[in-house]
PDB file of N, CA and C in Angstrom:
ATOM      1  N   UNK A   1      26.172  21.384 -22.913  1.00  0.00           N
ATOM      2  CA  UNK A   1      25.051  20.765 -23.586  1.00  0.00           C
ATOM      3  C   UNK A   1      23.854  20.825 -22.636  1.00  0.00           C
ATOM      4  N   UNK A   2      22.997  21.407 -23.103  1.00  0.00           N
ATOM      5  CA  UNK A   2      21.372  21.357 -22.213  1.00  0.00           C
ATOM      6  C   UNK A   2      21.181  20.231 -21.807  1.00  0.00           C
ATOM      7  N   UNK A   3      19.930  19.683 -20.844  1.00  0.00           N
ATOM      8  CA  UNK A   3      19.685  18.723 -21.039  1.00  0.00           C
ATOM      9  C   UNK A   3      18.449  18.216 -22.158  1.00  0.00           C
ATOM     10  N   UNK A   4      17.542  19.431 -22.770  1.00  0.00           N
ATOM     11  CA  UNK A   4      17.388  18.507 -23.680  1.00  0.00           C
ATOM     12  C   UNK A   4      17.606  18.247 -25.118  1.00  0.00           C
ATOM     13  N   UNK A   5      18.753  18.483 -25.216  1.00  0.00           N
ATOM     14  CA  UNK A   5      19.884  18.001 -26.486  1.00  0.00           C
ATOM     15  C   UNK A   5      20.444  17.115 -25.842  1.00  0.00           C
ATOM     16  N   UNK A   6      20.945  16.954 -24.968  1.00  0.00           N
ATOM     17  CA  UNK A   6      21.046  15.608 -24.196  1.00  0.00           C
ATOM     18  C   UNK A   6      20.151  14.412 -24.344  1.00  0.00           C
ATOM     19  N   UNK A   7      19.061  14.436 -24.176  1.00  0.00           N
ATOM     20  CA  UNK A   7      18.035  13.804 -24.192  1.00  0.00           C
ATOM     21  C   UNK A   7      17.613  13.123 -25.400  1.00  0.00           C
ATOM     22  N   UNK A   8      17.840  14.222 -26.571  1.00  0.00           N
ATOM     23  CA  UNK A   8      17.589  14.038 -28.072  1.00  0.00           C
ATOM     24  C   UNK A   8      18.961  12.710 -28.301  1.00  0.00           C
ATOM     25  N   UNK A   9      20.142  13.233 -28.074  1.00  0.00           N
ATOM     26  CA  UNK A   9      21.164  12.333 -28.546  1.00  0.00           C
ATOM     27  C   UNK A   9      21.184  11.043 -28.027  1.00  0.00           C
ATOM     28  N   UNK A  10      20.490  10.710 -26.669  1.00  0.00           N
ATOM     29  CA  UNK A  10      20.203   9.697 -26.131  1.00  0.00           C
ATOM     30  C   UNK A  10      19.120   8.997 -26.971  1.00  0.00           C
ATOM     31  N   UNK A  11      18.390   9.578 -26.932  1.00  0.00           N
ATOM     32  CA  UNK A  11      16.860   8.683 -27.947  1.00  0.00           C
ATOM     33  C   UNK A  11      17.846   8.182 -29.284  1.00  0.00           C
ATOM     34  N   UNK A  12      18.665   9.067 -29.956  1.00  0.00           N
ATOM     35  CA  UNK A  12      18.875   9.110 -31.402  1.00  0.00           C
ATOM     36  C   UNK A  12      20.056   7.756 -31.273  1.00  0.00           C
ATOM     37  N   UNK A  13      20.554   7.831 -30.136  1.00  0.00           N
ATOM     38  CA  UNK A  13      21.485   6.712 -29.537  1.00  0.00           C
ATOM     39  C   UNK A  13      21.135   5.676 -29.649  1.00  0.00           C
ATOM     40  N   UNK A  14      19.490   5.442 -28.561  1.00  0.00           N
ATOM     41  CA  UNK A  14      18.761   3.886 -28.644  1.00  0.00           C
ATOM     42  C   UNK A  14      18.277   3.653 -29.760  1.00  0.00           C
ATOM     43  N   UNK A  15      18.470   4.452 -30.714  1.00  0.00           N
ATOM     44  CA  UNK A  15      17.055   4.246 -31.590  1.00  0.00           C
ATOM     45  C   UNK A  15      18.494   3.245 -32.841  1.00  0.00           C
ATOM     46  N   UNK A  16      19.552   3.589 -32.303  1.00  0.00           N
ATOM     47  CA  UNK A  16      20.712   3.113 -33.601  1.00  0.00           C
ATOM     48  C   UNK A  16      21.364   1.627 -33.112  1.00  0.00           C
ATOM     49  N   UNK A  17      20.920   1.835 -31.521  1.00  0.00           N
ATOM     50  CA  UNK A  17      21.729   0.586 -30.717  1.00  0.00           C
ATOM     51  C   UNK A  17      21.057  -0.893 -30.679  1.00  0.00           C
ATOM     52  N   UNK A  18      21.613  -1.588 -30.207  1.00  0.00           N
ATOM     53  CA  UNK A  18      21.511  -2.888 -30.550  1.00  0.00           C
ATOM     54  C   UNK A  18      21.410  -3.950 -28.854  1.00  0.00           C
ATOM     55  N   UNK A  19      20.515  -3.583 -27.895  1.00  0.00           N
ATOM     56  CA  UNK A  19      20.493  -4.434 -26.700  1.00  0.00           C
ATOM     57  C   UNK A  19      19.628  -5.486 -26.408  1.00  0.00           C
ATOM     58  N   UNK A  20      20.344  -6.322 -25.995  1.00  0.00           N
ATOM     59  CA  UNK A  20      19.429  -7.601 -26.044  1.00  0.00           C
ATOM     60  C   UNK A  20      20.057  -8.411 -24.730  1.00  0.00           C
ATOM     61  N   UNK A  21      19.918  -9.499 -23.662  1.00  0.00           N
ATOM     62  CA  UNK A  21      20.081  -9.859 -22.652  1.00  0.00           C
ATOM     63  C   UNK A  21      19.812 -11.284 -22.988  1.00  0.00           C
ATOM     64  N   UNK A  22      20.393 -12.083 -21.880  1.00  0.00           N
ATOM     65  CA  UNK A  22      20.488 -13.192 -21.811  1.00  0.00           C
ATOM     66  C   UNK A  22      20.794 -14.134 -22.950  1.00  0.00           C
ATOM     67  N   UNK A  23      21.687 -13.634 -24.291  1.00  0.00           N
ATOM     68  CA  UNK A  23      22.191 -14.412 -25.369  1.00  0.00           C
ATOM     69  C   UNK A  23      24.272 -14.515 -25.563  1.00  0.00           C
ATOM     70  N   UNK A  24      24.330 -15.722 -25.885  1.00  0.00           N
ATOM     71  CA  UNK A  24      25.876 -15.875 -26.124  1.00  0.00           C
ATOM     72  C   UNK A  24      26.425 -15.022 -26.372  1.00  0.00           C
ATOM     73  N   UNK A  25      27.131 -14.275 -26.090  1.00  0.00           N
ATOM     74  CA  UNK A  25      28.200 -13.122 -26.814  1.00  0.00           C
ATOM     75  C   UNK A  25      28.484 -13.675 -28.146  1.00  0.00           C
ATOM     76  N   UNK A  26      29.045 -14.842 -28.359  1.00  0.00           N
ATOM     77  CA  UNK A  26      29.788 -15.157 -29.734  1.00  0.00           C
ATOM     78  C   UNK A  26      28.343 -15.033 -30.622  1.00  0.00           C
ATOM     79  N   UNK A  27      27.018 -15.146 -30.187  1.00  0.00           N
ATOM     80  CA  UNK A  27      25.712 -15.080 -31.039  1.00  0.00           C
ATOM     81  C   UNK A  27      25.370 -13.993 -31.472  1.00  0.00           C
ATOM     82  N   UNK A  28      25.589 -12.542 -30.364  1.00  0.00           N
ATOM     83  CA  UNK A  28      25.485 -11.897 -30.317  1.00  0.00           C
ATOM     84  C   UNK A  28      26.191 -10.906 -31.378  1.00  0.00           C
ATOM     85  N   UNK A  29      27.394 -10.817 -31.686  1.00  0.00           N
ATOM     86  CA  UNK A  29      28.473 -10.884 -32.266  1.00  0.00           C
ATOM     87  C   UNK A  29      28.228 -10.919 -34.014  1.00  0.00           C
ATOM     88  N   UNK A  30      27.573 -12.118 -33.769  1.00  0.00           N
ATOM     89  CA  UNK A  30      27.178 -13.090 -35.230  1.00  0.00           C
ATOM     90  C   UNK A  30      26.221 -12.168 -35.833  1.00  0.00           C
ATOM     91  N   UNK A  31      25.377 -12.082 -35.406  1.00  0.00           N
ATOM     92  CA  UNK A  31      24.242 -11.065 -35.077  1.00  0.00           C
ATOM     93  C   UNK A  31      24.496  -9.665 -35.865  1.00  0.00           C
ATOM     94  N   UNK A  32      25.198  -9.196 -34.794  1.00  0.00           N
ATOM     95  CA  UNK A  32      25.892  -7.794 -35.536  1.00  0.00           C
ATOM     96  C   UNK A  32      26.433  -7.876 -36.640  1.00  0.00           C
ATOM     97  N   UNK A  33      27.462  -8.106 -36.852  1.00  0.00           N
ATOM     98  CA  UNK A  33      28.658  -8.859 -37.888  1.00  0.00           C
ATOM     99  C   UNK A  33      27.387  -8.860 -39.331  1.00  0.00           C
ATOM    100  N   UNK A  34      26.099 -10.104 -39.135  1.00  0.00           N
ATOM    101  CA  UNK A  34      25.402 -10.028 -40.155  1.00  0.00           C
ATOM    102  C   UNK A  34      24.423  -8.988 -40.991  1.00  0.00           C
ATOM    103  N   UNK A  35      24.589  -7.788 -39.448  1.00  0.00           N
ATOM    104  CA  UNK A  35      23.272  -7.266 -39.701  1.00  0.00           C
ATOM    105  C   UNK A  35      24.190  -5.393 -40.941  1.00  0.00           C
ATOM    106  N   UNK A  36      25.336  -5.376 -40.189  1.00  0.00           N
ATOM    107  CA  UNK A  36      26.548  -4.775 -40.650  1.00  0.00           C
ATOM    108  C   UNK A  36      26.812  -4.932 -42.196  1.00  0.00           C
ATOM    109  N   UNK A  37      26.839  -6.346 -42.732  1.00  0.00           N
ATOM    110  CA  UNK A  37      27.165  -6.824 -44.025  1.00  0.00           C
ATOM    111  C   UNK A  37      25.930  -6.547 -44.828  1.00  0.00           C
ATOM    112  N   UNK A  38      24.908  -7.246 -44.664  1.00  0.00           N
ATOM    113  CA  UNK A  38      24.236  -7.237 -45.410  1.00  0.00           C
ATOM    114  C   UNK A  38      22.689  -6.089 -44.800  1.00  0.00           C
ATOM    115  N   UNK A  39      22.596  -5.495 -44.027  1.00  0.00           N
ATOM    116  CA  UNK A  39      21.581  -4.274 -43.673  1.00  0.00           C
ATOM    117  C   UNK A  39      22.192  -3.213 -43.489  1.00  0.00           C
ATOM    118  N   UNK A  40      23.341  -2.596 -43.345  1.00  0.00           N
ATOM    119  CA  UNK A  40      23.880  -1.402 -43.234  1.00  0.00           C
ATOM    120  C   UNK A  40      23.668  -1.103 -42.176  1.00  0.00           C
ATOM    121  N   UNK A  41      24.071  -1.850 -40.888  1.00  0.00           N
ATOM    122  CA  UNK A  41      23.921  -1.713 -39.598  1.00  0.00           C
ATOM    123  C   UNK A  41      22.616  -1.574 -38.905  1.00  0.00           C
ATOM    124  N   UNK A  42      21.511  -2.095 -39.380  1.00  0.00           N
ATOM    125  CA  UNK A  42      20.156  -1.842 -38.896  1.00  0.00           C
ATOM    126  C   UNK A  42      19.649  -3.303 -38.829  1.00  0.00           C
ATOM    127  N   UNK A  43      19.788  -3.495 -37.538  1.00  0.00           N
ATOM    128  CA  UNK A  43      19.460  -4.769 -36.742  1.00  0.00           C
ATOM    129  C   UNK A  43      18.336  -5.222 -36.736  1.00  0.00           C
ATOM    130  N   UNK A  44      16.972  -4.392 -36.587  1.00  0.00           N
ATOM    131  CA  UNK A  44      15.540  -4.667 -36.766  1.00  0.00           C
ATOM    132  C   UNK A  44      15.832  -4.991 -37.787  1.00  0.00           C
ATOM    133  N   UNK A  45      15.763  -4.827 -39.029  1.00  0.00           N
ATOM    134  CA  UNK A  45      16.058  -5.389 -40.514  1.00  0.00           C
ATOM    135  C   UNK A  45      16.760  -6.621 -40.019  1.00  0.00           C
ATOM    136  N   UNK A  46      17.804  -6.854 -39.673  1.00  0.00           N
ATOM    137  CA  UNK A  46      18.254  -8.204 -39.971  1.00  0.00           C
ATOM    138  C   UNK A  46      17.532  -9.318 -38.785  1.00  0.00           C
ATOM    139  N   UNK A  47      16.927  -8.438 -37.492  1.00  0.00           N
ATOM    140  CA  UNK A  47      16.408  -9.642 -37.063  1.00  0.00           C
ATOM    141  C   UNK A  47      14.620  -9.548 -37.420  1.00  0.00           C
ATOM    142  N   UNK A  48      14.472  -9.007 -38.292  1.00  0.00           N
ATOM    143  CA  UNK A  48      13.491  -9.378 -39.374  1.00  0.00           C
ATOM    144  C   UNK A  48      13.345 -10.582 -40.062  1.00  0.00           C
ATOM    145  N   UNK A  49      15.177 -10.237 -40.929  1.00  0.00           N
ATOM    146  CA  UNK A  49      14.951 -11.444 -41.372  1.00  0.00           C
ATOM    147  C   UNK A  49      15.095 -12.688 -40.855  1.00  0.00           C
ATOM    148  N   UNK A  50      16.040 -12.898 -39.982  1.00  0.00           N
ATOM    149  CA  UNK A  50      16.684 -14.110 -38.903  1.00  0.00           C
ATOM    150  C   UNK A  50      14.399 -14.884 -39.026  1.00  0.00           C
ATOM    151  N   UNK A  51      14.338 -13.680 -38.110  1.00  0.00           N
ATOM    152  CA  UNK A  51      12.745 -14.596 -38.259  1.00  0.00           C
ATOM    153  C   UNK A  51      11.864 -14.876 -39.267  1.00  0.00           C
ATOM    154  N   UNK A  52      11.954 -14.222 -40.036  1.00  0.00           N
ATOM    155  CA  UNK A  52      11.455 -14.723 -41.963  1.00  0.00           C
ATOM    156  C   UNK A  52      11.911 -15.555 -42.068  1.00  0.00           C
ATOM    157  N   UNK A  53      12.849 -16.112 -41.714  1.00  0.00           N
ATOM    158  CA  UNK A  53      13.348 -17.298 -42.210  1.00  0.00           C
ATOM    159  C   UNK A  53      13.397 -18.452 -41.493  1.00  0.00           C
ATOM    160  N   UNK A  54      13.124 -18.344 -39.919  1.00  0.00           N
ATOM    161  CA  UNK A  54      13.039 -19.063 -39.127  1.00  0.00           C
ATOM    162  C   UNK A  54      11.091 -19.533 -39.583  1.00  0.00           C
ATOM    163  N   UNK A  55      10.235 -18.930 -39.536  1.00  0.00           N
ATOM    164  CA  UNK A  55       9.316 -18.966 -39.894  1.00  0.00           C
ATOM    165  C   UNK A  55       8.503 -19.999 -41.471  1.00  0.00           C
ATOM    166  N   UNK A  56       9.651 -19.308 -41.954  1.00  0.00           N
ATOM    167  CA  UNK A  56       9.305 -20.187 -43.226  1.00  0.00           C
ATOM    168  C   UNK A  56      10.300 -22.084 -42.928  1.00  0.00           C
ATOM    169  N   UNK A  57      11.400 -21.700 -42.404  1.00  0.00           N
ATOM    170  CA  UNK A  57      12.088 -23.400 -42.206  1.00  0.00           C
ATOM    171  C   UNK A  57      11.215 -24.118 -41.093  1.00  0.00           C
ATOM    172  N   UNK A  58      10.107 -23.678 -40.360  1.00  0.00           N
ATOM    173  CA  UNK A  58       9.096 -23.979 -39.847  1.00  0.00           C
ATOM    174  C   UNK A  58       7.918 -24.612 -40.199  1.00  0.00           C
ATOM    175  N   UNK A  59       7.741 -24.178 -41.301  1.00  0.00           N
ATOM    176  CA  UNK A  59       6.975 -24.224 -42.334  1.00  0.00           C
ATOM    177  C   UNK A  59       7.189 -25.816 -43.826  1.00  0.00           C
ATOM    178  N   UNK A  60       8.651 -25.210 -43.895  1.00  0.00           N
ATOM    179  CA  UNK A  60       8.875 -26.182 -44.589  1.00  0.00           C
ATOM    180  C   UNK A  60       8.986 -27.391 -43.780  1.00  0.00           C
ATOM    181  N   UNK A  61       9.630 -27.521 -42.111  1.00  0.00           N
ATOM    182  CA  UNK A  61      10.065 -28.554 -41.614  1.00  0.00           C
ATOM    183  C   UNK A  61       8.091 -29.483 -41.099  1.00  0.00           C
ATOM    184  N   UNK A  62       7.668 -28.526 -40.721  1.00  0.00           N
ATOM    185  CA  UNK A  62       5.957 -29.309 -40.543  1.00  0.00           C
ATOM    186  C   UNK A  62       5.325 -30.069 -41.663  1.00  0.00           C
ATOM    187  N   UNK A  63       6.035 -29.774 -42.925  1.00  0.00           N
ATOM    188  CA  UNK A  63       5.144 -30.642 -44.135  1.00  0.00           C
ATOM    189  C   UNK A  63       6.637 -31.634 -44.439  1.00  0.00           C
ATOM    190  N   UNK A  64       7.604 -31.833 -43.759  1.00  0.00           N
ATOM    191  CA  UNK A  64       8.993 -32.958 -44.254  1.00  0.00           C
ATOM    192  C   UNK A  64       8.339 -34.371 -43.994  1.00  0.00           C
ATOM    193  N   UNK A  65       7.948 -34.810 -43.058  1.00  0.00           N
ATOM    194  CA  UNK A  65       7.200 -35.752 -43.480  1.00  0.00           C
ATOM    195  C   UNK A  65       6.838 -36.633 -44.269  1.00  0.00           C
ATOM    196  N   UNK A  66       5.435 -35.147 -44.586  1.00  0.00           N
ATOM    197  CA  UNK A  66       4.935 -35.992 -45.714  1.00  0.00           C
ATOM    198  C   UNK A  66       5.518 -35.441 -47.454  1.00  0.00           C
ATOM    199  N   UNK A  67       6.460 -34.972 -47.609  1.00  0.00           N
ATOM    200  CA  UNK A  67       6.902 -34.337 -48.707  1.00  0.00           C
ATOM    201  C   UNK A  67       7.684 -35.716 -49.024  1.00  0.00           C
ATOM    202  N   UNK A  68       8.703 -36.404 -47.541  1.00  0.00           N
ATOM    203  CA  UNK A  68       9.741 -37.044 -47.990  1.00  0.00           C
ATOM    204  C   UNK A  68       8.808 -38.884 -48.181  1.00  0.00           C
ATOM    205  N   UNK A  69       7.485 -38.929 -47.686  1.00  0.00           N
ATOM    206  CA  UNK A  69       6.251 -40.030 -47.897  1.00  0.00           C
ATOM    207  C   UNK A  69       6.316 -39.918 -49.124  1.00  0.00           C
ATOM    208  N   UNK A  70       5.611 -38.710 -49.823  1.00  0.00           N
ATOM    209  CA  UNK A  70       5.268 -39.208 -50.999  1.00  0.00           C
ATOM    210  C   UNK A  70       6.468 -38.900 -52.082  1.00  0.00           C
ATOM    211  N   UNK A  71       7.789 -38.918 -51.737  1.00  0.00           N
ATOM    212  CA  UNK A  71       9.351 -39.344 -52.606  1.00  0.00           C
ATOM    213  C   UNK A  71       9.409 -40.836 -52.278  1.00  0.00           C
ATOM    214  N   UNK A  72       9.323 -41.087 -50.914  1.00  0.00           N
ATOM    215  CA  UNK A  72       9.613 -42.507 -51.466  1.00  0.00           C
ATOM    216  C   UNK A  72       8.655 -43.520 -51.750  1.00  0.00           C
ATOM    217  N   UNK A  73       7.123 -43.103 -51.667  1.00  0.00           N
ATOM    218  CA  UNK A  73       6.140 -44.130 -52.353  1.00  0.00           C
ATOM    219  C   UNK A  73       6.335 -43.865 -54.069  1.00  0.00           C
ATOM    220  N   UNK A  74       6.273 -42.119 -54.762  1.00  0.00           N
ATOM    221  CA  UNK A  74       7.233 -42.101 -55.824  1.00  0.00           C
ATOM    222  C   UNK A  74       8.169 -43.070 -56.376  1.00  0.00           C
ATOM    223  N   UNK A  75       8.877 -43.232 -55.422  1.00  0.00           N
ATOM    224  CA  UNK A  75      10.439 -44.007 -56.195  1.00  0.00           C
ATOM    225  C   UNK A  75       9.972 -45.887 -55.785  1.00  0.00           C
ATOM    226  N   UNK A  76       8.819 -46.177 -54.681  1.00  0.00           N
ATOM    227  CA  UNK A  76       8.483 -47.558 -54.523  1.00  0.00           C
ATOM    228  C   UNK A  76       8.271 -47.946 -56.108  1.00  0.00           C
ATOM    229  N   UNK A  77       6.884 -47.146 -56.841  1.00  0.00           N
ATOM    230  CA  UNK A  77       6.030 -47.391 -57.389  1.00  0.00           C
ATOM    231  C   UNK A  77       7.212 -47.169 -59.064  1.00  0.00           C
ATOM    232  N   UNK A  78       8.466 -46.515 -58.967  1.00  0.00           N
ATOM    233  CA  UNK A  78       9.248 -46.417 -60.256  1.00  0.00           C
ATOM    234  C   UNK A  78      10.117 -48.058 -60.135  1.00  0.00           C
ATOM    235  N   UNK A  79      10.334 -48.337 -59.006  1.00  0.00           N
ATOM    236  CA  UNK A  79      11.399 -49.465 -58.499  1.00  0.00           C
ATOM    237  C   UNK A  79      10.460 -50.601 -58.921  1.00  0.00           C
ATOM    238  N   UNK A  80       9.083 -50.484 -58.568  1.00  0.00           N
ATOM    239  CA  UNK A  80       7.987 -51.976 -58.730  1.00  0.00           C
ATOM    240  C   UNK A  80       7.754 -52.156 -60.488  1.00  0.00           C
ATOM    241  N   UNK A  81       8.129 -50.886 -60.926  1.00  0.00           N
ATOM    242  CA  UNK A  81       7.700 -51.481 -62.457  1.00  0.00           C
ATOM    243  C   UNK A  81       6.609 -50.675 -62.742  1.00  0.00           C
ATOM    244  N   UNK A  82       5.657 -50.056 -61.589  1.00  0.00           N
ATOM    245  CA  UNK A  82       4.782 -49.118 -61.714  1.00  0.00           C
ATOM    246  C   UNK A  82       4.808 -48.011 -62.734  1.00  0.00           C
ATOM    247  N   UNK A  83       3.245 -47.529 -63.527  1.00  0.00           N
ATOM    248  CA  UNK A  83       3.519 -46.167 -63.969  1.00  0.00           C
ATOM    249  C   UNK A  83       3.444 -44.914 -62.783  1.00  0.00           C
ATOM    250  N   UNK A  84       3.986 -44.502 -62.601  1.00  0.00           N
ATOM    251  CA  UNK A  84       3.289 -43.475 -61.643  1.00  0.00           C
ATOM    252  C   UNK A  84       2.527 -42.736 -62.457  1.00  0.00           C
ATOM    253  N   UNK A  85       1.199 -42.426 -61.252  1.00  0.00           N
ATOM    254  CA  UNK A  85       0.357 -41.774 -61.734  1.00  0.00           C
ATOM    255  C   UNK A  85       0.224 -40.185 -61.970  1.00  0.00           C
ATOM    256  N   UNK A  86       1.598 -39.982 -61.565  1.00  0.00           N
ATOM    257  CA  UNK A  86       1.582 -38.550 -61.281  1.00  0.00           C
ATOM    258  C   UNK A  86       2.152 -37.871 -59.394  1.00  0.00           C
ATOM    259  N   UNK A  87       2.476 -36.539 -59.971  1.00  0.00           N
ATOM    260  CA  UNK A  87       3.226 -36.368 -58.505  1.00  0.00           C
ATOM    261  C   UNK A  87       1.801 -35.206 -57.663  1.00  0.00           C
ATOM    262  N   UNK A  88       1.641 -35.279 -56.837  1.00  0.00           N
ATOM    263  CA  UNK A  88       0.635 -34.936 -56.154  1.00  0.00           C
ATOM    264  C   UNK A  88       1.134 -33.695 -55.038  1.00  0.00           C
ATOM    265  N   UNK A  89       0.885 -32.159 -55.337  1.00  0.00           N
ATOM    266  CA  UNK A  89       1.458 -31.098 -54.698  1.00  0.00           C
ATOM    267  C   UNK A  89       0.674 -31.155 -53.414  1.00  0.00           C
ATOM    268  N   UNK A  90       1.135 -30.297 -52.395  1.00  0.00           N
ATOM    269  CA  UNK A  90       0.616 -29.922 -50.878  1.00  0.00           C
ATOM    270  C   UNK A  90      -0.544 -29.626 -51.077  1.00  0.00           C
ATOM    271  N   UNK A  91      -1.473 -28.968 -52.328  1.00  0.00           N
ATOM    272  CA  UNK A  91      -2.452 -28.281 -52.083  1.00  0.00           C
ATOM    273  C   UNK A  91      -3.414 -29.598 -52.720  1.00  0.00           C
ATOM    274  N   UNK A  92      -2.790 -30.528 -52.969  1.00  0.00           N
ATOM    275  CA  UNK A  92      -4.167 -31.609 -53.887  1.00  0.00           C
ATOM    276  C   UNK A  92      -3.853 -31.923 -55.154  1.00  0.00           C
ATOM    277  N   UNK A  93      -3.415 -30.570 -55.947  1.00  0.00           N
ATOM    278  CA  UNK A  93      -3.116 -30.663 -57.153  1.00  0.00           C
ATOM    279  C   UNK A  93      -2.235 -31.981 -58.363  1.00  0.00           C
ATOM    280  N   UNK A  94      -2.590 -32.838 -58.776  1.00  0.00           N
ATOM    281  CA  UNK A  94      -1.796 -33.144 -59.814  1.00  0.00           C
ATOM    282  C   UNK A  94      -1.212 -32.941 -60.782  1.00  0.00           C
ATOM    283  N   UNK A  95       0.272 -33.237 -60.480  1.00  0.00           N
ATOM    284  CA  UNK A  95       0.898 -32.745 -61.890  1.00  0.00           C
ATOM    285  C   UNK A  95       1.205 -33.752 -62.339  1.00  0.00           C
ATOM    286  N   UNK A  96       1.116 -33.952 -63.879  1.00  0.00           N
ATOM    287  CA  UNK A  96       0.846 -35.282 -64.525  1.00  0.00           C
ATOM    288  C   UNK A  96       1.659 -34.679 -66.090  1.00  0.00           C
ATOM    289  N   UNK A  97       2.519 -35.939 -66.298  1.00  0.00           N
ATOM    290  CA  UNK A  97       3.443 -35.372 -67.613  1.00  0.00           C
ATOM    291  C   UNK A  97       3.060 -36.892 -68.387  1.00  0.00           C
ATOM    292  N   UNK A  98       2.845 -37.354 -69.501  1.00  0.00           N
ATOM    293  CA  UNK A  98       2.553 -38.234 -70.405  1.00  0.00           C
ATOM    294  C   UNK A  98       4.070 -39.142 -70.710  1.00  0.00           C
ATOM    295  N   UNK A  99       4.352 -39.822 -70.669  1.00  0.00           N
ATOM    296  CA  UNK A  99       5.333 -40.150 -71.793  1.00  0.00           C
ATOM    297  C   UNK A  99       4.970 -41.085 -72.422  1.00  0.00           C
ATOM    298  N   UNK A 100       5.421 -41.205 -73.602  1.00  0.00           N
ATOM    299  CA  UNK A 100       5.353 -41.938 -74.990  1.00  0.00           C
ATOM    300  C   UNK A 100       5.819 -42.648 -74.449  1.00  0.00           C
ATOM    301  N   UNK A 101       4.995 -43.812 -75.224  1.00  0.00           N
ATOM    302  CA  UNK A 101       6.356 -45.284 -75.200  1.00  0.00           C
ATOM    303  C   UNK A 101       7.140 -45.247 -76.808  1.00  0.00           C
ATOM    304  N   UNK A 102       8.136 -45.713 -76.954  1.00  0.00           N
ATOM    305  CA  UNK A 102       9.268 -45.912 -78.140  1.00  0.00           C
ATOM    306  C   UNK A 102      10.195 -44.749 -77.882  1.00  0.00           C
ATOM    307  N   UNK A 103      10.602 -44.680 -79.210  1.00  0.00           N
ATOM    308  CA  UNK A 103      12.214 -43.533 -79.220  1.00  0.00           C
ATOM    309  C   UNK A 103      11.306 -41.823 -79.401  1.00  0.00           C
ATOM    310  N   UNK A 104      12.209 -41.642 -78.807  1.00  0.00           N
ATOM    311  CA  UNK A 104      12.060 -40.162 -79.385  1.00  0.00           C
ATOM    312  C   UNK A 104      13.099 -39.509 -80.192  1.00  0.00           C
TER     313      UNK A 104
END
């Protein structure tokens, strides 16, 4: 083998391999194992997603707070006898549903 067909199979090598330093083996492992099942062995893809998703539970965990504030001033204001006035989204928005009083 020349060396540069050598060279080629080496690149074509890193370009399929999977190295990373200073993480748990059993993580590491996990890692693979996931990226195998569900990416067809292509690790950038799965640690794509690992961080899409780390990103977004980031996301969701910075607004828990106040998501889980206004559930339980919600459920104060159903417990007091209150009408609520409506449920109030992240962006401002009210969403507001009517109900009748009597039977339906």
């Amino acid at each position: 083998m020349e060396k540069e067909e050598f060279n080629e199979v080496v690149l074509r090598e890193k370009e399929k391999s999977f190295f990373i330093s200073r993480i748990p083996k059993q993580v590491k492992e996990e890692i693979i194992d996931f990226a195998n099942k569900e990416f067809c062995q292509d690790y950038g893809m799965a640690i794509k997603h690992i961080w899409d998703s780390y990103k977004l539970w980031l996301h969701f965990m910075s607004n828990w707070d106040f998501k889980l504030d206004s559930i339980y001033n919600l459920l104060l204001d159903l417990n007091s006898g209150k009408k609520p006035e409506g449920i109030k989204m992240l962006n401002g928005k009210k969403i507001k549903k009517e109900v009748k009083d009597g039977s339906t």
